[in-house]
Protein backbone atom coordinates (compact mmCIF):
# COMPACT_ATOMS: atom_id res chain seq x y z
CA UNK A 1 114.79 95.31 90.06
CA UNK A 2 113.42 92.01 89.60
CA UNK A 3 109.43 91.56 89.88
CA UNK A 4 109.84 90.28 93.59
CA UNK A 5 111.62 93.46 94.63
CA UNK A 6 108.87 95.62 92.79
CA UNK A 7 106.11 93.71 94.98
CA UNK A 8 108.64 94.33 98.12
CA UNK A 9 108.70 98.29 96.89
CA UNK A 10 104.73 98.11 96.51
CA UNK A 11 104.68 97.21 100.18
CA UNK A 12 107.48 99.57 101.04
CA UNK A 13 105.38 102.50 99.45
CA UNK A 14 102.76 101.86 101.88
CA UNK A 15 100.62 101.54 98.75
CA UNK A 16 99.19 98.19 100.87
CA UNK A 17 100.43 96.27 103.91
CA UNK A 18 101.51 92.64 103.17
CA UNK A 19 98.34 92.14 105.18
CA UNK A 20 96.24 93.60 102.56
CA UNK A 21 97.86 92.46 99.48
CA UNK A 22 97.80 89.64 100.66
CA UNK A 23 93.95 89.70 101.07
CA UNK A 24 93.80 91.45 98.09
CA UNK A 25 95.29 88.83 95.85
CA UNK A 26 93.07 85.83 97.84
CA UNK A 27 96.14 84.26 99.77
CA UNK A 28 97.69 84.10 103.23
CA UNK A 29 100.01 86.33 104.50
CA UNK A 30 102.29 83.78 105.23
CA UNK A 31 102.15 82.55 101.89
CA UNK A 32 102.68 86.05 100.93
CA UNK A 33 105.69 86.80 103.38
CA UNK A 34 107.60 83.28 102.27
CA UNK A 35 107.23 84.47 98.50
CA UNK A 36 109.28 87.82 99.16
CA UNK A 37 111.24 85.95 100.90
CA UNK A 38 111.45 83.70 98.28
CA UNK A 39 111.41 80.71 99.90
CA UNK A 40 108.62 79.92 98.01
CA UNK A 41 107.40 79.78 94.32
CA UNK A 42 105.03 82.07 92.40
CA UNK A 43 102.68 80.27 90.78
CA UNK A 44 100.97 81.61 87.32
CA UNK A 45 97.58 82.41 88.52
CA UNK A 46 99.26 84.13 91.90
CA UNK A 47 101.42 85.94 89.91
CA UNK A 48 98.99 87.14 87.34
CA UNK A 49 96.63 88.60 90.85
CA UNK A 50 99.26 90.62 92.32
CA UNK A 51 100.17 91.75 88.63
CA UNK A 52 96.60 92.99 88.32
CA UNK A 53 96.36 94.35 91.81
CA UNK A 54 100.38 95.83 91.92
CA UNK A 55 100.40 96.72 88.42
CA UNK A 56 103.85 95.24 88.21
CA UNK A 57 104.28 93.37 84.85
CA UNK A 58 103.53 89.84 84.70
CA UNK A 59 106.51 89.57 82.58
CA UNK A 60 108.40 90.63 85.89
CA UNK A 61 106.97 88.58 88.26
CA UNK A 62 107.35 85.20 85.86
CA UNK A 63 109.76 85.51 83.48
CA UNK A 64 109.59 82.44 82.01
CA UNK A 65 106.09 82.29 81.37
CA UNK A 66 106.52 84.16 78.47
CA UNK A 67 108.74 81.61 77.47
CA UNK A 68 106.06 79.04 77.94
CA UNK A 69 103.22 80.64 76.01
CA UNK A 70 105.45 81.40 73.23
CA UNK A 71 106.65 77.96 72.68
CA UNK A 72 102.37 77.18 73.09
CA UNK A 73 101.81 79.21 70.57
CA UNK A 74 103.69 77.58 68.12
């Protein structure tokens, strides 16, 4: 499962309603709803709110940040 799927699951779980995560992470629920879909992109600091709220690894949700900070890093 890729880290879209595990926010999909999340919602799934009834651990929140899109609704709420989506208030949760301070963005709409359309937003929200075109990201699953993904029709739309995840931005860093979006990704890195529903990774603290979800728990689902950053690492999941953006892959290729790590990437990016490694190559910053050096």
């Amino acid at each position: 499962m890729d880290g879209i799927e595990l926010l999909a699951d999340y919602i799934r779980r009834g651990a929140a309603s899109q609704a709420q995560l989506a208030r949760d992470v301070e963005c709409s629920e359309s937003h929200l709803s075109l990201v699953l879909a993904r029709k739309r992109g995840l931005s860093a600091a979006l990704a890195k709110r529903l990774s603290n709220v979800t728990g689902v690894p950053m690492r999941e949700l953006r892959p290729d940040l790590a990437e990016v900070m490694r190559e910053a890093a050096e």
